[in-house]
N, C-alpha and C. Protein backbone atom coordinates (compact mmCIF):
# COMPACT_ATOMS: atom_id res chain seq x y z
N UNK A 1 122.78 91.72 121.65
CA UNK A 1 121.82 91.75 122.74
C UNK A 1 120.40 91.75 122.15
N UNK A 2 119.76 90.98 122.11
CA UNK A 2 118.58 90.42 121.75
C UNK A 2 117.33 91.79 122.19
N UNK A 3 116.49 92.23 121.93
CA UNK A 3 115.17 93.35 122.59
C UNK A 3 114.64 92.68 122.98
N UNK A 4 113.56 92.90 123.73
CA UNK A 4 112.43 92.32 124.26
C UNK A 4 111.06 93.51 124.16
N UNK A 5 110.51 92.73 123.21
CA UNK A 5 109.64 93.22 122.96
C UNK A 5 108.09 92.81 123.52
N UNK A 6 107.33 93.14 124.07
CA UNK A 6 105.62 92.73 124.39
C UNK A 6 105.01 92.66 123.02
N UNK A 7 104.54 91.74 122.72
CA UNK A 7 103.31 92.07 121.16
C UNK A 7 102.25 91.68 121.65
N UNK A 8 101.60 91.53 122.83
CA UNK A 8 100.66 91.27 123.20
C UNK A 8 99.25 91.88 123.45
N UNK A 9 99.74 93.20 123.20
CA UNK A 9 99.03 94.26 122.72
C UNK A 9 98.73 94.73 121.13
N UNK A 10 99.66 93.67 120.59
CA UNK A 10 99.72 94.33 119.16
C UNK A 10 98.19 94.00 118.16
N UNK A 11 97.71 94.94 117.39
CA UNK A 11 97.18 95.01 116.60
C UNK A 11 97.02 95.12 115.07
N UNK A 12 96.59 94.31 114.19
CA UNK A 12 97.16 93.93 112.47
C UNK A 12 96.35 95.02 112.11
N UNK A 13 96.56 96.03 111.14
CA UNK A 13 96.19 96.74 110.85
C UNK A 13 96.28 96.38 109.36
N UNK A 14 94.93 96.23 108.59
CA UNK A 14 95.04 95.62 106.93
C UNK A 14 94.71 96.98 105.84
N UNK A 15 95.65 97.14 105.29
CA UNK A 15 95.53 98.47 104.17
C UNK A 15 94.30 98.01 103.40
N UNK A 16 93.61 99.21 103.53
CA UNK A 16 92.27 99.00 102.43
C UNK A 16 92.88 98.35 100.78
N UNK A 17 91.66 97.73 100.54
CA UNK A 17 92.17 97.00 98.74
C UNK A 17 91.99 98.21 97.90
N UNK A 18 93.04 97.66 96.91
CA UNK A 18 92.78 98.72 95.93
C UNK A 18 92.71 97.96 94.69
N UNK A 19 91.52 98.98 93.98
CA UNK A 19 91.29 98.22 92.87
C UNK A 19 91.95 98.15 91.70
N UNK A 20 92.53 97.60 90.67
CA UNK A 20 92.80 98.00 89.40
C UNK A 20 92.15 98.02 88.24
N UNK A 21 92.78 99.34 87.77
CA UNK A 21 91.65 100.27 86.96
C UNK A 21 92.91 100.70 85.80
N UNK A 22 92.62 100.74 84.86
CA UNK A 22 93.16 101.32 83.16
C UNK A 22 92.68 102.70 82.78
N UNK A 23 93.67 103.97 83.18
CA UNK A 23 92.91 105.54 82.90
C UNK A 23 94.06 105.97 81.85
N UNK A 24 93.55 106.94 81.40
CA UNK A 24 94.49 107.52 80.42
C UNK A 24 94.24 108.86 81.59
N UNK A 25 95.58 108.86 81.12
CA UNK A 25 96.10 110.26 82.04
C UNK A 25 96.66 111.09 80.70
N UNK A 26 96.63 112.39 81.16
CA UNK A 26 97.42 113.28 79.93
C UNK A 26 99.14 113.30 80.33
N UNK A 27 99.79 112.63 79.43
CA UNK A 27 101.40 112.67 79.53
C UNK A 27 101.90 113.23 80.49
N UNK A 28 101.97 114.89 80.63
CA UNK A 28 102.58 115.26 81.37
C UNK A 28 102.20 115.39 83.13
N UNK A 29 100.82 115.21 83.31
CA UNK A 29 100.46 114.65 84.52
C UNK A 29 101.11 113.67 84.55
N UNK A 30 101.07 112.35 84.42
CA UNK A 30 102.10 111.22 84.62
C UNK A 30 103.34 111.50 84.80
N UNK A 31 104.08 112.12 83.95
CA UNK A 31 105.60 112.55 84.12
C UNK A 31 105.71 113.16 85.27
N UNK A 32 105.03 114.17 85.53
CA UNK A 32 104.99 115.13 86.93
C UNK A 32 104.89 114.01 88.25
N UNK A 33 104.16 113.23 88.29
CA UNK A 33 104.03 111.84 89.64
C UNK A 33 105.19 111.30 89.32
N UNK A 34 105.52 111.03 88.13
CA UNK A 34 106.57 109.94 88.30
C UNK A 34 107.91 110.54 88.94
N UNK A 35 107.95 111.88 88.14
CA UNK A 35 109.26 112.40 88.58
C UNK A 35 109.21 112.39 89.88
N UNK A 36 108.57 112.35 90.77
CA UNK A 36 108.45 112.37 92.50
C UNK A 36 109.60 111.38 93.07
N UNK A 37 109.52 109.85 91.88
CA UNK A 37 110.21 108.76 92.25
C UNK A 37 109.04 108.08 92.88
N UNK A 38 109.67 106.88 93.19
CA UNK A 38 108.49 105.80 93.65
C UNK A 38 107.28 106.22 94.48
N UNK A 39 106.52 105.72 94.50
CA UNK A 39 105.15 105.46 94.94
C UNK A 39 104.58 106.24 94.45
N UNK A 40 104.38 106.77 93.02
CA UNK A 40 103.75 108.46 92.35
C UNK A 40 102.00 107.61 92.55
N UNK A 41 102.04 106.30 92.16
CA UNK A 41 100.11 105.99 92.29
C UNK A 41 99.14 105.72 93.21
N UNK A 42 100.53 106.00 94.95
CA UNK A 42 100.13 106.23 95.98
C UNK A 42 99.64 107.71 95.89
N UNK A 43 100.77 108.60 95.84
CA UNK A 43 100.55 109.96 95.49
C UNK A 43 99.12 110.60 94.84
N UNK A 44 99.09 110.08 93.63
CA UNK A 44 98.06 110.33 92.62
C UNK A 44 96.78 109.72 93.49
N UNK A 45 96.64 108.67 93.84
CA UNK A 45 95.69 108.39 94.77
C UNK A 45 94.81 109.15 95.90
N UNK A 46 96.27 109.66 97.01
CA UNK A 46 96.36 110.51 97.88
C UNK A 46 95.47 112.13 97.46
N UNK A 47 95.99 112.17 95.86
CA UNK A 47 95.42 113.99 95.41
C UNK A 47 94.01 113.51 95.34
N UNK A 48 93.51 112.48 94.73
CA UNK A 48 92.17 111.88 94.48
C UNK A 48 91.26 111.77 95.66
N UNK A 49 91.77 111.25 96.67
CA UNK A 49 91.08 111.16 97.83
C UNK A 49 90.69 112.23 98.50
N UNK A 50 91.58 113.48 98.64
CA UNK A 50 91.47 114.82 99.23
C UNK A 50 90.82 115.37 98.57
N UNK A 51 90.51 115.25 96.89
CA UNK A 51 89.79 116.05 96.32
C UNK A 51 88.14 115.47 96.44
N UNK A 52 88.40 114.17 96.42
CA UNK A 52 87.13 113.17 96.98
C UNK A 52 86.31 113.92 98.78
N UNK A 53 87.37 114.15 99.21
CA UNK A 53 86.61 114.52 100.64
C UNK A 53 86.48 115.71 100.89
N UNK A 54 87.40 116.84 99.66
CA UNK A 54 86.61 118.83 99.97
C UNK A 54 85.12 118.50 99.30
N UNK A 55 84.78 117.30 98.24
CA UNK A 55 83.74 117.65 97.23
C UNK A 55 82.72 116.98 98.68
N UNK A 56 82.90 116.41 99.36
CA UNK A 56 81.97 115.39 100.34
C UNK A 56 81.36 116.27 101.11
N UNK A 57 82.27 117.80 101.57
CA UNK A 57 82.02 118.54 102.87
C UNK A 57 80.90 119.21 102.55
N UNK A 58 79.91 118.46 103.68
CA UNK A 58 78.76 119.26 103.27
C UNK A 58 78.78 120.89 103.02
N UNK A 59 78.27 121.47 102.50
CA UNK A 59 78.57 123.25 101.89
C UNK A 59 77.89 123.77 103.16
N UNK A 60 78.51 125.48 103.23
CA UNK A 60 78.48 125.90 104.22
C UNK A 60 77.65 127.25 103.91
N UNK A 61 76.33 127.15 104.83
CA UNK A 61 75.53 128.06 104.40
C UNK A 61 75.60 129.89 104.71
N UNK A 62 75.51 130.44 104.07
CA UNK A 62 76.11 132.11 104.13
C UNK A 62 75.10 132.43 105.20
């Protein structure tokens, strides 16, 4: 039985580019992502970005 689907509403949503870049990581950081199993340089990315946006928050005055 075939669906019927509407896409007429649908919207392409394009994943931001990512650049490639050559880092030396210390061994066992690497081992630690990898052991996760696939996608560890999504992951590693993911820790980068969050740590990218606590350093962004503007500070909070006492």
């Amino acid at each position: 039985m075939p669906i019927d689907i509407d896409w007429s509403d649908a919207v392409l949503v394009m994943p931001p580019r990512k650049k490639a870049i050559s880092i030396r990581l210390d061994e066992d950081v690497l081992d630690f992502f990898k052991r996760e199993g696939e996608g560890y340089q999504r992951r590693m990315n993911a820790v980068l970005r969050s740590y990218m946006q606590q350093k962004s928050k503007p500070k909070k005055r006492a």
